[in-house]
PDB file of N, CA and C in Angstrom:
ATOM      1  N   UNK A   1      -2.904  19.515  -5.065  1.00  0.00           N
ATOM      2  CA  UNK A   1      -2.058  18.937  -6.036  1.00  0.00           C
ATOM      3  C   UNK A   1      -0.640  19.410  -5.783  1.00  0.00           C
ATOM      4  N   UNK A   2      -0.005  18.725  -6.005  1.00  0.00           N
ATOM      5  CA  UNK A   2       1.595  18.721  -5.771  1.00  0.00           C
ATOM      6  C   UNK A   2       2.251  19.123  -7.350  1.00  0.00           C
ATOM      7  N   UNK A   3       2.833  20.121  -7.590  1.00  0.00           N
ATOM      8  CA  UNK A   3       3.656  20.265  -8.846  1.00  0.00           C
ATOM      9  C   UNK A   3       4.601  20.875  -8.752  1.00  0.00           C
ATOM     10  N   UNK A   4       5.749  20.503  -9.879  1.00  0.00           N
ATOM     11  CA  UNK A   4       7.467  20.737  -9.519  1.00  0.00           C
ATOM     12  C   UNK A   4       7.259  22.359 -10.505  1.00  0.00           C
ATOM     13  N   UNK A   5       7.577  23.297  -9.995  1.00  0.00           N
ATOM     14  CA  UNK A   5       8.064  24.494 -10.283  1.00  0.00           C
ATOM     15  C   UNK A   5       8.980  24.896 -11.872  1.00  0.00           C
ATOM     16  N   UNK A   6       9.705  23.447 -11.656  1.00  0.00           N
ATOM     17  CA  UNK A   6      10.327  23.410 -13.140  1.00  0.00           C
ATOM     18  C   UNK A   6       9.955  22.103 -14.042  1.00  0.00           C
ATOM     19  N   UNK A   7       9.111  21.694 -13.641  1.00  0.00           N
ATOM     20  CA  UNK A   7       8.384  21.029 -14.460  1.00  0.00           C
ATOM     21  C   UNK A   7       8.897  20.853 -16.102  1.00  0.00           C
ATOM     22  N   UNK A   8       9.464  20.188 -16.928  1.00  0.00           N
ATOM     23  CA  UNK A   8       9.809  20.516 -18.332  1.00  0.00           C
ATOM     24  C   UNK A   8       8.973  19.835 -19.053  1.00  0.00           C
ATOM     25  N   UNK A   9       7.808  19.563 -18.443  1.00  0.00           N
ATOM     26  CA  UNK A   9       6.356  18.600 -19.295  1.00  0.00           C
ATOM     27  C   UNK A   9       5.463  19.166 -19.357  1.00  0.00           C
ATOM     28  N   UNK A  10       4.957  20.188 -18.239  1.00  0.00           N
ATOM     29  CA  UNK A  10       3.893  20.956 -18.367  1.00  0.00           C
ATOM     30  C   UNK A  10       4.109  21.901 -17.079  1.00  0.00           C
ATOM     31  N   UNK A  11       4.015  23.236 -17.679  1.00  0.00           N
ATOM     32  CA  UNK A  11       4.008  24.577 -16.836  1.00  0.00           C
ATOM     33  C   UNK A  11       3.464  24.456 -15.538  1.00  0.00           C
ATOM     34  N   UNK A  12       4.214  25.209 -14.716  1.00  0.00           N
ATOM     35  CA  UNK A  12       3.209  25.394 -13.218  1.00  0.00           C
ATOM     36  C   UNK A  12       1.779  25.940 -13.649  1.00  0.00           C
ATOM     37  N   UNK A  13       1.618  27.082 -14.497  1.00  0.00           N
ATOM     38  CA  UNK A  13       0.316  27.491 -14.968  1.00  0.00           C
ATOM     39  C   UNK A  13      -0.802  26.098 -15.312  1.00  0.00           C
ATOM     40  N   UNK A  14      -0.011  25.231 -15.358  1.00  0.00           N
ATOM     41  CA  UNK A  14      -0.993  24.329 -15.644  1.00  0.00           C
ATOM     42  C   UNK A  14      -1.861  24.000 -14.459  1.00  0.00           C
ATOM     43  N   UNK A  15      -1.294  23.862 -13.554  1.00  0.00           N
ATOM     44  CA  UNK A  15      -1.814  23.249 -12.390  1.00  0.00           C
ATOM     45  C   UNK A  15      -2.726  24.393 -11.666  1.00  0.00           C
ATOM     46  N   UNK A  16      -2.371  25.506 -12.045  1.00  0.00           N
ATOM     47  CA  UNK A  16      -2.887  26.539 -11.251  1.00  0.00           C
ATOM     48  C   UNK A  16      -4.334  26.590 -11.660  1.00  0.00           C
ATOM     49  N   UNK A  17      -4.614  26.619 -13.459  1.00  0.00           N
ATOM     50  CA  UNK A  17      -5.375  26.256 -13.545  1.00  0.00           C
ATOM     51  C   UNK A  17      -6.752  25.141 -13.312  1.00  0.00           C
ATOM     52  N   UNK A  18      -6.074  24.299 -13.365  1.00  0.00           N
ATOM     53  CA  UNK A  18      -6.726  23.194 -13.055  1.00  0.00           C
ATOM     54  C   UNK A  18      -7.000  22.681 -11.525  1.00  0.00           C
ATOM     55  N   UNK A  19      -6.390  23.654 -10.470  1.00  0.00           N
ATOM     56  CA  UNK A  19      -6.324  24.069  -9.176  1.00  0.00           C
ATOM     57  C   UNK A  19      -7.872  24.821  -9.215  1.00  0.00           C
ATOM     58  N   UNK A  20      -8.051  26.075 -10.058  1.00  0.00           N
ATOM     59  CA  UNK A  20      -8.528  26.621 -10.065  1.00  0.00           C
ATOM     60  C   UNK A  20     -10.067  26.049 -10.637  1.00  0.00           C
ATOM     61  N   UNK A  21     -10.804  25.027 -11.342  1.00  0.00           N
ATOM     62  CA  UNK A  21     -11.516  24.680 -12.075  1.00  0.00           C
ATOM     63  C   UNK A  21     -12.160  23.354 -10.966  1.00  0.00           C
ATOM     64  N   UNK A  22     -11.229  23.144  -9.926  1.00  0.00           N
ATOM     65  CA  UNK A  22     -11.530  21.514  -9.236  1.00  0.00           C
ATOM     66  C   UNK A  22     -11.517  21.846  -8.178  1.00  0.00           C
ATOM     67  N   UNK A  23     -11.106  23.230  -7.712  1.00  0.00           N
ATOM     68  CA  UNK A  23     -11.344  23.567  -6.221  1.00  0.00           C
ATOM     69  C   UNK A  23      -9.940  23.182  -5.306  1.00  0.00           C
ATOM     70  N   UNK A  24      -9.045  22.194  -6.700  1.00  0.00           N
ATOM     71  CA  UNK A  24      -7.969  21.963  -5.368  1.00  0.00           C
ATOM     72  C   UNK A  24      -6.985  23.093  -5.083  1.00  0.00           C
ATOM     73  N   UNK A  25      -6.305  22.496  -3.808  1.00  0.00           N
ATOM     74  CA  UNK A  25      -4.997  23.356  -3.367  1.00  0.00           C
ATOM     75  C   UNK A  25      -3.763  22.824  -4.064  1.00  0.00           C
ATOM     76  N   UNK A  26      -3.305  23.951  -4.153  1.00  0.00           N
ATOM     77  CA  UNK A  26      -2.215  24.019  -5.093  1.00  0.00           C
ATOM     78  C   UNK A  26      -0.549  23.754  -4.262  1.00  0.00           C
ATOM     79  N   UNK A  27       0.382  23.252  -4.143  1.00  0.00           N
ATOM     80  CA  UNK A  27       1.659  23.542  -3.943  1.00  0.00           C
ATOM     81  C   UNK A  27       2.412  22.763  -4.620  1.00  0.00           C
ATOM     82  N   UNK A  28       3.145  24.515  -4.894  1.00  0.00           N
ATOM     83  CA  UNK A  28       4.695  23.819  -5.923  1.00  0.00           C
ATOM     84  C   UNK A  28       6.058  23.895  -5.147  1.00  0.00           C
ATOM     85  N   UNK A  29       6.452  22.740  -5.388  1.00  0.00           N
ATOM     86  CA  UNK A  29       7.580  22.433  -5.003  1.00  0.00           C
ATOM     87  C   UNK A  29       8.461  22.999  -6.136  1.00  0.00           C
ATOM     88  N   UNK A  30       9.959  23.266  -5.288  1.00  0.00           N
ATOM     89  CA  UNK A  30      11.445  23.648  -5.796  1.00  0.00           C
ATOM     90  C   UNK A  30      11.858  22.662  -6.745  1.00  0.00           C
ATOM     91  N   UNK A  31      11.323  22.085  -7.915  1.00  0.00           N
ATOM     92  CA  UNK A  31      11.898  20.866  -8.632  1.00  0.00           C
ATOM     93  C   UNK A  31      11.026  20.424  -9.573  1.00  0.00           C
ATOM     94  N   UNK A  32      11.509  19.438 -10.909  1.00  0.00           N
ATOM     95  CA  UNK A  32      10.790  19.172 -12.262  1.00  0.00           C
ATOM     96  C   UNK A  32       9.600  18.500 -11.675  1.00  0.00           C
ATOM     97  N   UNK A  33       9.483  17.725 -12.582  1.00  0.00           N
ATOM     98  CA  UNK A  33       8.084  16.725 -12.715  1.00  0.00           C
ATOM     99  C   UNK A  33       8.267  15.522 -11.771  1.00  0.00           C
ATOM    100  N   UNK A  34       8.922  14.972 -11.414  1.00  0.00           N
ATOM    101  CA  UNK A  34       8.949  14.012 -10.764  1.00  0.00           C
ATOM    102  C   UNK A  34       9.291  14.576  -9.280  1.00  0.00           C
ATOM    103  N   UNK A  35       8.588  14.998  -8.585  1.00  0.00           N
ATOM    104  CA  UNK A  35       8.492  15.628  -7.198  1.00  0.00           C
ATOM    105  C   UNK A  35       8.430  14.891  -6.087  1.00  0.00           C
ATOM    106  N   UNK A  36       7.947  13.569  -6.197  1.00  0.00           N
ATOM    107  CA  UNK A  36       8.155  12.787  -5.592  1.00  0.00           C
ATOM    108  C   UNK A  36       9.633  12.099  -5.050  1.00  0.00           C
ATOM    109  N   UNK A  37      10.349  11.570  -6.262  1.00  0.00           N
ATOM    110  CA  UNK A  37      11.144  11.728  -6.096  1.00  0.00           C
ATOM    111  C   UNK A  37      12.458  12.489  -6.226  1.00  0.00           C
ATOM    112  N   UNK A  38      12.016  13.786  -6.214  1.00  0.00           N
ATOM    113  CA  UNK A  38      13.153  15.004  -6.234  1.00  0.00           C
ATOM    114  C   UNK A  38      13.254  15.580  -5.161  1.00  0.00           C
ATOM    115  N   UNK A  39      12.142  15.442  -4.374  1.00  0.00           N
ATOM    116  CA  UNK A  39      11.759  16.411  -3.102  1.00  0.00           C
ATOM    117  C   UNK A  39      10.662  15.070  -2.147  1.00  0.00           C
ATOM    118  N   UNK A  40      11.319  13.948  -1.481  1.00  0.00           N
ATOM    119  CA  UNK A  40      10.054  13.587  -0.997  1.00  0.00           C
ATOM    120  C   UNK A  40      10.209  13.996  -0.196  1.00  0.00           C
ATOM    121  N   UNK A  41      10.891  14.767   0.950  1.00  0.00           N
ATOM    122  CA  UNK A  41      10.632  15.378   2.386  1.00  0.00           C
ATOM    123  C   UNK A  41       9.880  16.582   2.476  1.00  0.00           C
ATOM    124  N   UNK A  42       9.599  17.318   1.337  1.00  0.00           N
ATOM    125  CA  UNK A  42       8.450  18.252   1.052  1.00  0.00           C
ATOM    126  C   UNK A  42       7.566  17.739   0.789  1.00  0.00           C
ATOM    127  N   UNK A  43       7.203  16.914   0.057  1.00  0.00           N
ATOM    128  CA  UNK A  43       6.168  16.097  -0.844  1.00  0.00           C
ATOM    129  C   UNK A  43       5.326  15.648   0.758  1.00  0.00           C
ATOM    130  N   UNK A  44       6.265  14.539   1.403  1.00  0.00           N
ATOM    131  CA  UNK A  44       5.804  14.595   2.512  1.00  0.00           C
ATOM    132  C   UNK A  44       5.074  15.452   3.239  1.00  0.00           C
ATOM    133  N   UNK A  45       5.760  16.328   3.466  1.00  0.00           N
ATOM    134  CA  UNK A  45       5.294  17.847   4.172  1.00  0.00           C
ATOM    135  C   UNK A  45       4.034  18.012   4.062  1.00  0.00           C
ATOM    136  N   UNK A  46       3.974  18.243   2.744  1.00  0.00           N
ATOM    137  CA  UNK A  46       2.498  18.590   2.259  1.00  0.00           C
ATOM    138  C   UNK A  46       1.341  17.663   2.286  1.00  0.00           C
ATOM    139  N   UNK A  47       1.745  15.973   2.423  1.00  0.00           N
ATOM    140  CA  UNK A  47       0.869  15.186   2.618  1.00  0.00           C
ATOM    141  C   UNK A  47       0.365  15.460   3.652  1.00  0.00           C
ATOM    142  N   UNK A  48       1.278  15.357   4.932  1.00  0.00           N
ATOM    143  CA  UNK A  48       0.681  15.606   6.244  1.00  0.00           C
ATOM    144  C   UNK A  48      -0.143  16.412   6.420  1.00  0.00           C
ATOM    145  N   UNK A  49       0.303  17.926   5.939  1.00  0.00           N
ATOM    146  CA  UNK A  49      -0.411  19.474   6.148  1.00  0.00           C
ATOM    147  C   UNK A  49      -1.704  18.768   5.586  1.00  0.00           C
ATOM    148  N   UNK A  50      -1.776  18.522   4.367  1.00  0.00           N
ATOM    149  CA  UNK A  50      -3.140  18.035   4.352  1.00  0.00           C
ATOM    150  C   UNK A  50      -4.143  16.753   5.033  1.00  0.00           C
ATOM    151  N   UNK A  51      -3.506  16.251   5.440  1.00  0.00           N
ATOM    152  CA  UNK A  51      -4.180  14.923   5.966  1.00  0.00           C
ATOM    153  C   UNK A  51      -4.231  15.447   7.775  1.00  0.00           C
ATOM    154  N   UNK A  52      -3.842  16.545   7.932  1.00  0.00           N
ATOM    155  CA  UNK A  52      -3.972  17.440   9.072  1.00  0.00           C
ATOM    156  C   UNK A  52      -3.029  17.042  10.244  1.00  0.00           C
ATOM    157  N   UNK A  53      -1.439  16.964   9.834  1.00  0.00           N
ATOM    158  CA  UNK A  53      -0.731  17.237  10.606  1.00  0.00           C
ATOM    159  C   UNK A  53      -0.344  15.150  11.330  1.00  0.00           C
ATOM    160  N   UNK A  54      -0.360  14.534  10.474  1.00  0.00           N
ATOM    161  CA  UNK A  54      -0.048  13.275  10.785  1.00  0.00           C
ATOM    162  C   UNK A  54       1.429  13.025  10.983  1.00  0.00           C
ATOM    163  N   UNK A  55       1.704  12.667  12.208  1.00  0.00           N
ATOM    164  CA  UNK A  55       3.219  12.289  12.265  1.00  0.00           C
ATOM    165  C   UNK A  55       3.972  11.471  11.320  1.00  0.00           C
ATOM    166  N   UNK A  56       5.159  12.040  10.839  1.00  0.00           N
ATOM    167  CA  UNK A  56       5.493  10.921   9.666  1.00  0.00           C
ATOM    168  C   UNK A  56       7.474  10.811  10.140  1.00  0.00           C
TER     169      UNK A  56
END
């Protein structure tokens, strides 16, 4: 799961949790709730890392 660090809707703790309960991986990005578009060249990043390194 992808979540913004400053999030002003719901805490990073949120995700950690719910990271924690579903087995997923967690990364927070430098930025609110909309991470997508605040950060898509990280957002990116992390798609790839997970989809195992796909050229983008």
């Amino acid at each position: 799961m992808l979540w913004g660090e400053r999030d002003a809707y719901a805490a990073p703790e949120y995700a950690d949790r719910i990271g924690a309960v579903t087995g997923a991986r967690v990364v927070r990005l430098d930025c609110g709730h909309w991470w997508q578009r605040e950060r898509p060249e990280a957002s990116a990043e992390a798609f790839a890392a997970f989809w195992g390194g796909i050229e983008h």
